[in-house]
Protein backbone atom coordinates (compact mmCIF):
# COMPACT_ATOMS: atom_id res chain seq x y z
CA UNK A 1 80.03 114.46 -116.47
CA UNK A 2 81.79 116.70 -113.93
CA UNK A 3 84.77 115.26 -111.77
CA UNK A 4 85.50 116.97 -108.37
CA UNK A 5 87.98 116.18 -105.20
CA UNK A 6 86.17 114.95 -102.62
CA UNK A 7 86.14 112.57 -99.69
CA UNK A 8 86.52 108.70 -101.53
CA UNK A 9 83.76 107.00 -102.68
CA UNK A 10 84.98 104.06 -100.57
CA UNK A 11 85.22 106.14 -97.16
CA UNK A 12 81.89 107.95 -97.66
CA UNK A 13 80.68 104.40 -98.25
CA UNK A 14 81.42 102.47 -95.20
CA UNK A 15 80.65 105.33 -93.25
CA UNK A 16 76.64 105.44 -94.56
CA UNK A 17 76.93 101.35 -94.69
CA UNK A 18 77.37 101.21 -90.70
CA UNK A 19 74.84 104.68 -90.37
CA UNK A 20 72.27 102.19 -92.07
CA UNK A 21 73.00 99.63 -89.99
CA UNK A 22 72.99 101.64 -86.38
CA UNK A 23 69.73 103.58 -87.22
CA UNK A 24 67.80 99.83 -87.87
CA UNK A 25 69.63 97.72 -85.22
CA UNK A 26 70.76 100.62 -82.29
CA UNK A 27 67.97 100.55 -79.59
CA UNK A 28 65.04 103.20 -80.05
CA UNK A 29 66.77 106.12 -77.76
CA UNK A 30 70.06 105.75 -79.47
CA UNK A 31 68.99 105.32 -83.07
CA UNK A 32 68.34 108.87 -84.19
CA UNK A 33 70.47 110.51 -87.20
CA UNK A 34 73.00 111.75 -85.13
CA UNK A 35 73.81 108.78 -83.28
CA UNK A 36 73.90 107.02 -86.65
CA UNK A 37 76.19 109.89 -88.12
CA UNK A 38 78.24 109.59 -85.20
CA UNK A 39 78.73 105.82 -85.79
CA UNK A 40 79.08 106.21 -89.62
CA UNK A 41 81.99 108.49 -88.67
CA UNK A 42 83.72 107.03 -86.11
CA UNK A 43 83.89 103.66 -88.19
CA UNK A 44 85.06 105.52 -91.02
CA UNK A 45 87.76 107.18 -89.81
CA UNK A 46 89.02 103.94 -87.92
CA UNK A 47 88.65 102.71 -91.96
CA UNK A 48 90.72 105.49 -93.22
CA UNK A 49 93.43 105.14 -90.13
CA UNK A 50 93.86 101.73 -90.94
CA UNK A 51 95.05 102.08 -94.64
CA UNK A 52 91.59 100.00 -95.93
CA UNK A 53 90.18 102.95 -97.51
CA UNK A 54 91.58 105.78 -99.23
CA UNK A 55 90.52 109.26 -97.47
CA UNK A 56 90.29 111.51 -100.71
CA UNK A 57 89.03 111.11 -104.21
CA UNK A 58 87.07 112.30 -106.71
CA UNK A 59 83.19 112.46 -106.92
CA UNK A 60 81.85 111.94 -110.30
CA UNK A 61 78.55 113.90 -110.87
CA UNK A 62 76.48 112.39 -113.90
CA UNK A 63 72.99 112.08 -115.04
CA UNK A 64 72.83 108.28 -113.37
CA UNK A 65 73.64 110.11 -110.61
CA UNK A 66 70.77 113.50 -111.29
CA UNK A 67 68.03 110.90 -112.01
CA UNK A 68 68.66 108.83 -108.89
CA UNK A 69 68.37 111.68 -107.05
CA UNK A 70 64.83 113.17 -108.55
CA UNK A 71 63.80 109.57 -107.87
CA UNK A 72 64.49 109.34 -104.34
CA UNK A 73 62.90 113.29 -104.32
CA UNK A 74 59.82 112.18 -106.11
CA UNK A 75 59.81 109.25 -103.69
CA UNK A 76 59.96 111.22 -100.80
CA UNK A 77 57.06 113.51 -102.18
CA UNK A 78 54.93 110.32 -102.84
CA UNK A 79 55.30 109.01 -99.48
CA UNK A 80 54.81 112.04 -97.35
CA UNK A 81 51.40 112.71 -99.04
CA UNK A 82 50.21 109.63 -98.27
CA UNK A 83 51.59 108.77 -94.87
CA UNK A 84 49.66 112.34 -94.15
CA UNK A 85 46.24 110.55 -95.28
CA UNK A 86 46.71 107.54 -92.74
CA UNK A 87 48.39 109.69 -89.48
CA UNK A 88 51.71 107.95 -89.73
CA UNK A 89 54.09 110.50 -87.88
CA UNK A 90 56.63 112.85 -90.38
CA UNK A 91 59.54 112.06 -88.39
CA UNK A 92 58.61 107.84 -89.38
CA UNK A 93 58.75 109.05 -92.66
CA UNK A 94 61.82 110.97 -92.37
CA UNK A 95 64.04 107.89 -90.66
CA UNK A 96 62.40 105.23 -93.05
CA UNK A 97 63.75 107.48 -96.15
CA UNK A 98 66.87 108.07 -95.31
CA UNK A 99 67.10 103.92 -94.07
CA UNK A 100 65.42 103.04 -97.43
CA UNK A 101 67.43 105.14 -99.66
CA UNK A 102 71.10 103.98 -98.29
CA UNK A 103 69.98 100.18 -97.67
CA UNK A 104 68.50 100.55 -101.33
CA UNK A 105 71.50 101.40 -102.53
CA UNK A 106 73.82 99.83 -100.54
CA UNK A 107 71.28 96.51 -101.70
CA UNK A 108 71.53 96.65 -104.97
CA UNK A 109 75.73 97.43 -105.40
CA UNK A 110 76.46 94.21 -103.01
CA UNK A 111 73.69 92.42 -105.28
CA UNK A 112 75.53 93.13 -108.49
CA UNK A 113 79.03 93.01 -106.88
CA UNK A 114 78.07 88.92 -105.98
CA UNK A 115 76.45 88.57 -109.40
CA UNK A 116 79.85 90.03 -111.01
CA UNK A 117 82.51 89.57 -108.19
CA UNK A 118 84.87 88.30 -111.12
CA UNK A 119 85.03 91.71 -111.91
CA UNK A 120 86.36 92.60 -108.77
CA UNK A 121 89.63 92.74 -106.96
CA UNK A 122 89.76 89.12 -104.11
CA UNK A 123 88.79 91.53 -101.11
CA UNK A 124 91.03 88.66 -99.09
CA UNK A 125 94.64 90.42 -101.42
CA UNK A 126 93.29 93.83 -102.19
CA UNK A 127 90.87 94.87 -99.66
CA UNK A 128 91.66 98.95 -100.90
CA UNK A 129 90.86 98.12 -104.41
CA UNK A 130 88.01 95.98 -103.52
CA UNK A 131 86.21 98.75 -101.51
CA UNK A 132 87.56 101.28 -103.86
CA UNK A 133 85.80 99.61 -107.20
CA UNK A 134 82.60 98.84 -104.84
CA UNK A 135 81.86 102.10 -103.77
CA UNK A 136 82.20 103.53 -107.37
CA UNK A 137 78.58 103.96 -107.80
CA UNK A 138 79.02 106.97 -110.02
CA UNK A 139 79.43 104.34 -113.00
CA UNK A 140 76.63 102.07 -112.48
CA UNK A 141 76.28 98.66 -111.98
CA UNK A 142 73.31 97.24 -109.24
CA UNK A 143 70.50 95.15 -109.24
CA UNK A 144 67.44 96.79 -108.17
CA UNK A 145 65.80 93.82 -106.60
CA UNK A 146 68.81 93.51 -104.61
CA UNK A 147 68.25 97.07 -103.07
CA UNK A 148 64.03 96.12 -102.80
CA UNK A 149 64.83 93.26 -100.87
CA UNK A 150 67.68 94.53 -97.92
CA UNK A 151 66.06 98.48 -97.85
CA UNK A 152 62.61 96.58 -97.37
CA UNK A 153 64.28 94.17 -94.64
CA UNK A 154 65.78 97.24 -93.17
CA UNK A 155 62.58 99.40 -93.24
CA UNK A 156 60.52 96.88 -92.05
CA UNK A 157 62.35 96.33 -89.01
CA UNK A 158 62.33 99.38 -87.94
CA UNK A 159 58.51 99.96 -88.45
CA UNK A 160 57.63 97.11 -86.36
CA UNK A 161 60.38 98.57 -83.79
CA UNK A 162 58.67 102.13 -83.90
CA UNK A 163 54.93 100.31 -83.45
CA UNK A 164 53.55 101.53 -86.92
CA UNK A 165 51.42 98.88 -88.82
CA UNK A 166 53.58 96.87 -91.21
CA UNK A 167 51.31 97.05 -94.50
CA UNK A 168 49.48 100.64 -93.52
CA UNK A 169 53.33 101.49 -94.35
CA UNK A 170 54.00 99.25 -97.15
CA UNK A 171 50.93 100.96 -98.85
CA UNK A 172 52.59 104.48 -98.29
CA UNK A 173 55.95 103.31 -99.50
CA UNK A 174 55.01 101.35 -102.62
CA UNK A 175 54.11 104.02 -104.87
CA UNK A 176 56.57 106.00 -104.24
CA UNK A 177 59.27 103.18 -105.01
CA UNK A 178 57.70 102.71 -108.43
CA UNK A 179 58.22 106.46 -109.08
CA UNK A 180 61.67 106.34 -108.17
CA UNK A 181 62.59 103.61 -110.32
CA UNK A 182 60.68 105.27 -112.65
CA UNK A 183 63.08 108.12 -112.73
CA UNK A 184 66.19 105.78 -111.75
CA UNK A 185 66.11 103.96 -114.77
CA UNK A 186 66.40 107.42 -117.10
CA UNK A 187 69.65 107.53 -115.41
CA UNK A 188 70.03 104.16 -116.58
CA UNK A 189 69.55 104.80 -120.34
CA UNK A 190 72.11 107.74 -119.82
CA UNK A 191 75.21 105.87 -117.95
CA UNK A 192 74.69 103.01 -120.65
CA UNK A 193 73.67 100.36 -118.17
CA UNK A 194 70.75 97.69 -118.46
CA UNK A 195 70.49 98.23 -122.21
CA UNK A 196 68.14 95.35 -124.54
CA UNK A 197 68.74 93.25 -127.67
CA UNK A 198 68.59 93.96 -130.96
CA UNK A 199 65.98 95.97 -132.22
CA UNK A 200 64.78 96.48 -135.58
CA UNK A 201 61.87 98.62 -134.90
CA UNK A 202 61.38 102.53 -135.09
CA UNK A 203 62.76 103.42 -131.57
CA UNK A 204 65.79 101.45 -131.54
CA UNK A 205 68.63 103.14 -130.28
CA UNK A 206 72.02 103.06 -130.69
CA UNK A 207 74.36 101.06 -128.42
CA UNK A 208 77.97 101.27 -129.84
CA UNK A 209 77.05 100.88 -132.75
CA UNK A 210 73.93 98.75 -132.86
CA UNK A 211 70.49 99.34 -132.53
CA UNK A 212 69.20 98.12 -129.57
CA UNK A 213 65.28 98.04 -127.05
CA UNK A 214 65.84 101.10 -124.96
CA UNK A 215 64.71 98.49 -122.20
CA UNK A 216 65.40 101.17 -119.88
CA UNK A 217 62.96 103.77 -121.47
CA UNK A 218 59.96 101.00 -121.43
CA UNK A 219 60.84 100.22 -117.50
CA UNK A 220 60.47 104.01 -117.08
CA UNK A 221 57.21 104.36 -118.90
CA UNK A 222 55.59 100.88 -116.93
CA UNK A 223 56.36 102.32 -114.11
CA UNK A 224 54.95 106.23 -114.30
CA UNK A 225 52.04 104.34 -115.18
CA UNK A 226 52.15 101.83 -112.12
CA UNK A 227 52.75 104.80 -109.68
CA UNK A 228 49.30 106.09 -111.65
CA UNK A 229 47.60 103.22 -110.89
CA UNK A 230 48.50 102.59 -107.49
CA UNK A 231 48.27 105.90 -105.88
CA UNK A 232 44.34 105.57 -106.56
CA UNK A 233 44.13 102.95 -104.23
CA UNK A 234 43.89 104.08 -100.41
CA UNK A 235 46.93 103.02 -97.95
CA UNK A 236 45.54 100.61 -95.22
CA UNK A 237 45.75 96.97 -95.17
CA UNK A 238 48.28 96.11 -98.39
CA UNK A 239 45.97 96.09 -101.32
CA UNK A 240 48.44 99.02 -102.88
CA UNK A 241 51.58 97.21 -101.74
CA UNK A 242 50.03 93.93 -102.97
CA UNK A 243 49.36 95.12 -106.61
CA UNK A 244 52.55 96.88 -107.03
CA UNK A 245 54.44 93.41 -106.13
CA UNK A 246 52.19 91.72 -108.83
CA UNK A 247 52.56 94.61 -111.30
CA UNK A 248 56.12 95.39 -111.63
CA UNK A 249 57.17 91.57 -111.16
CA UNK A 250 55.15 90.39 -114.24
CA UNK A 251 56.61 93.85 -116.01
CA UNK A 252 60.42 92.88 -114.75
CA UNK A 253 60.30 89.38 -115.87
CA UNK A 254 59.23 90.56 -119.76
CA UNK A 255 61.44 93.31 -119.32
CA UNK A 256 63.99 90.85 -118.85
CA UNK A 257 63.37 88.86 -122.06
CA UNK A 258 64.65 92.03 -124.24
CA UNK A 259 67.78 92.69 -121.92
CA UNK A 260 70.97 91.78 -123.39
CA UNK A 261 73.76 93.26 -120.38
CA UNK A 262 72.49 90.73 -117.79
CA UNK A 263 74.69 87.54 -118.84
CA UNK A 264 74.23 85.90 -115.45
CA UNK A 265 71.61 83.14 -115.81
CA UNK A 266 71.12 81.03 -112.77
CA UNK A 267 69.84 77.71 -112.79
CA UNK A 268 73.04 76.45 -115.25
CA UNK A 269 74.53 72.90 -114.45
CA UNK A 270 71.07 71.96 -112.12
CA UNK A 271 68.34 69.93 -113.44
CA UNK A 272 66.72 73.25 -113.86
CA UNK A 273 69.15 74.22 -116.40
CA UNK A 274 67.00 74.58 -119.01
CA UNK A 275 65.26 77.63 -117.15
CA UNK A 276 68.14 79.97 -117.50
CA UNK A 277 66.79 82.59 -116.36
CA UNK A 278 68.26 86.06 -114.12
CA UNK A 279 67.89 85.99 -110.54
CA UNK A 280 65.27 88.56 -110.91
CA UNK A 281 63.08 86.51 -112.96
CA UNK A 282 63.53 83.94 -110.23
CA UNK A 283 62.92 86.68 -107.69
CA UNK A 284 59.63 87.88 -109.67
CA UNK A 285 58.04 84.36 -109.20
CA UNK A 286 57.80 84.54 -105.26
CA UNK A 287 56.67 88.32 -105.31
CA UNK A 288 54.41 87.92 -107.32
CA UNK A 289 52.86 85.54 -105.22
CA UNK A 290 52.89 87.28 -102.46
CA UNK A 291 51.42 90.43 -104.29
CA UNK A 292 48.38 87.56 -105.08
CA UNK A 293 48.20 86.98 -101.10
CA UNK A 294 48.42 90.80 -99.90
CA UNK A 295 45.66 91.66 -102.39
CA UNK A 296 43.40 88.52 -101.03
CA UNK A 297 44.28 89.16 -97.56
CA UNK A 298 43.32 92.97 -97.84
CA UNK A 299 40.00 91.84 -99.61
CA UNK A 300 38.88 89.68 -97.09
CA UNK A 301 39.84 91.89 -94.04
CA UNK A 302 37.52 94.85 -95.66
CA UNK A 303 34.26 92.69 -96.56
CA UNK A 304 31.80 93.36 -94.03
């Protein structure tokens, strides 16, 4: 791990936070990157003037942070290629990556930071260390169904804004998330983060001290072969985007079964309470029925 002066995390990340949030809400002939830039900027510095945010820092480079970014590379790779097969315009493609990459990440940090907010400074006393600790991606800590869910609401505004057809893109996009994850969670097994249970089989590896599922490693592995699968089948009406839903849900709610760092379990003190299960088991139930109605609903609008 390498430690450099740099801008602060928590100034470089309110000024991509309001980019993200120009380039899918600022009308069409204002929402290019330098508008959003611009914006990210301005609000930045008034961040900075005002004493919320430090200016200067130190940027922590680390294989969590090398992985994530062959992910989003491999992503971007993915994507292109197919988006070329089905004429959806390069520049599209260029916009919806950069949107899905920050509102990913930007997703899954505030996902985790509600999940573990006990962790955290009260933003209301110590709004500084708040956005400091929050923007302190370098050491892990997000959901990834937290990023999937705002860099898809994000992404799909802005494709119906731009005119392209909703699922044509989800079918370009889909395998090319799986790959990043993919690639993501080898950062994962490096930083320490989203580690399994006991394990008592030949793989096991050690977790201070105890031998534990690489859960990590097995996500990794599911999904290379996932991104396999799915870039045989042809972007058009959701059939691609449809299995992927069905595939990796099923996958993420066994994977979470061997997972031992997730200790937040909602459903506690309800009358469901003895369904303790993650919020992204709870999550994988509804996307995996929607997977079911994408892959119906793109079989029935190609039967003759």
């Amino acid at each position: 791990m390498a430690d450099v002066p740099f801008l602060h995390p928590a100034l470089l990340g309110v000024a991509v936070a309001t980019g993200i949030v120009w380039s899918a809400a600022a009308p069409l002939r204002l929402s290019g990157a330098r508008w959003a830039v611009g914006a990210g900027a301005l609000v930045a510095t008034i961040a900075g003037l005002a004493g919320w945010v430090p200016w200067t820092g130190h940027l922590q480079l680390t294989l969590y942070a090398l992985f994530m970014g062959l992910g989003f590379l491999a992503a971007w790779l993915i994507v292109t290629r197919r988006a070329r097969q089905v004429d959806i315009p390069r520049d599209h493609v260029r916009v919806q990556f950069a949107i899905g990459a920050v509102a990913g990440i930007l997703g899954a940090r505030l996902w985790y930071i509600i999940e573990y907010r006990r962790e955290f400074p009260d933003p209301t006393q110590d709004l500084s260390g708040w956005l400091t600790l929050a923007a302190d991606l370098d050491r892990g800590g997000a959901v990834w169904f937290g990023g999937l869910l705002l860099a898809t609401a994000a992404m799909a505004l802005h494709t119906w804004r731009a005119g392209i057809p909703m699922l044509r893109w989800a079918d370009c996009a889909a395998p090319g998330v799986l790959a990043g994850l993919s690639l993501g969670r080898i950062g994962c097994f490096f930083n320490g983060c989203c580690y399994g249970g006991p394990c008592h089989l030949p793989w096991g590896v050690s977790h201070h001290g105890v031998l534990v599922h690489p859960t990590q490693l097995y996500e990794t592995i599911v999904c290379a072969i996932l991104t396999g699968v799915i870039m045989r089948i042809t972007p058009d009406r959701g059939a691609a985007a449809g299995w992927s839903l069905i595939g990796y849900a099923v996958w993420r709610w066994l994977n979470e079964t061997m997972r031992a760092d997730y200790t937040v379990r909602l459903g506690q003190g309800f009358s469901l309470s003895p369904l303790h299960l993650t919020s992204a088991q709870w999550l994988a139930i509804p996307l995996v029925g929607l997977g079911v109605w994408l892959v119906l609903r793109a079989r029935r609008s190609a039967a003759p």
